[in-house]
Protein backbone atom coordinates (compact mmCIF):
# COMPACT_ATOMS: atom_id res chain seq x y z
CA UNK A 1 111.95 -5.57 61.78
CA UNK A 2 110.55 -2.44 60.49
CA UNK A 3 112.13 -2.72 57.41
CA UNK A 4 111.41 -6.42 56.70
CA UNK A 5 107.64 -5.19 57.60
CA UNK A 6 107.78 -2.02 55.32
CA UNK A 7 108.76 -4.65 52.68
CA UNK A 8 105.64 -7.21 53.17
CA UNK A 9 103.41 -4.12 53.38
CA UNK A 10 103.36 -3.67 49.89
CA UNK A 11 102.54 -6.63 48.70
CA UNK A 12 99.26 -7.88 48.26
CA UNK A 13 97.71 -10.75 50.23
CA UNK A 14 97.69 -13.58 47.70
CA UNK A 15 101.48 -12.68 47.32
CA UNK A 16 101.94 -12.98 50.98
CA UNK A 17 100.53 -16.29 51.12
CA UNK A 18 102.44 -17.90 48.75
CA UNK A 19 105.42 -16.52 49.96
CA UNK A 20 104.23 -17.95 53.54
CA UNK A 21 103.92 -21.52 52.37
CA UNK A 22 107.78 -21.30 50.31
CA UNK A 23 109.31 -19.78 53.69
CA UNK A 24 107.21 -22.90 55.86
CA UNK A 25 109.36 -25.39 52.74
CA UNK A 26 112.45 -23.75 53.58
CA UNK A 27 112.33 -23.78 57.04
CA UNK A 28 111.81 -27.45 56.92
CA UNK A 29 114.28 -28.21 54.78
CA UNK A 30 116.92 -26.01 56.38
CA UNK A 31 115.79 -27.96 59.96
CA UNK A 32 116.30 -31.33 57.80
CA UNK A 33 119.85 -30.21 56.72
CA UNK A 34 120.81 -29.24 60.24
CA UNK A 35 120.39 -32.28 61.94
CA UNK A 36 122.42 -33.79 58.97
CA UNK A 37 124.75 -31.60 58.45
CA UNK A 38 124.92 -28.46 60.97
CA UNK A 39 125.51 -24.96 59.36
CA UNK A 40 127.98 -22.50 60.18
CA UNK A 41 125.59 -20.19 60.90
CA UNK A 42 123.22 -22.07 63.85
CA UNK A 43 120.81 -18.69 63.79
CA UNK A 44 119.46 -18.98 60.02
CA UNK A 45 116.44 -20.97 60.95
CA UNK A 46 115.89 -18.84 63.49
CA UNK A 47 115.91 -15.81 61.77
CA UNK A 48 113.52 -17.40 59.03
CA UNK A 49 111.23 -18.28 61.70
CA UNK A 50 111.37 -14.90 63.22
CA UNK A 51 110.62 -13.27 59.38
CA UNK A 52 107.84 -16.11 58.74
CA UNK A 53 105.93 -14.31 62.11
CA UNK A 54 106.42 -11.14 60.83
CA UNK A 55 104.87 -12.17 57.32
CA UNK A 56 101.48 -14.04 59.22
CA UNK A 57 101.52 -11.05 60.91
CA UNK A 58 101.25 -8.73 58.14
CA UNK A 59 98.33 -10.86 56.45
CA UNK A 60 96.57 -10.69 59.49
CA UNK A 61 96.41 -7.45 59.83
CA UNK A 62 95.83 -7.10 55.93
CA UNK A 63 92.64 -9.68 56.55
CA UNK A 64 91.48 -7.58 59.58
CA UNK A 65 91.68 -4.23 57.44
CA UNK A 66 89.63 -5.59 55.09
CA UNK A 67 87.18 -6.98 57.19
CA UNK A 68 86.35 -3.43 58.37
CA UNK A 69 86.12 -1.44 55.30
């Protein structure tokens, strides 16, 4: 995880958000496509959930560092 945050660290917060809402589309899509047709790999939309927290987590903190300065 500390690499995925490392990654999302450098970004700036408009960036993040955008990036937020395309993961949100995927996930949905990818739950969609499940139902229908089940992956090999049962653990992606996991994983994208998992990396989705990470990100809101990351603008959060961004927001909150901002707040104070």
């Amino acid at each position: 995880m500390k690499k995925i945050t490392k990654e999302f660290e450098d970004k700036i917060i408009s960036a993040l958000e955008k990036e937020g809402g395309e993961m949100r589309k995927e996930i949905a899509i990818m739950t969609v496509n499940a139902r229908v047709n089940p992956a090999k790999d049962t653990n992606t939309i996991t994983k994208k959930k998992k990396r989705l927290a990470v990100l809101l987590t990351v603008i959060t903190q961004k927001k909150m560092s901002e707040k104070l300065e």
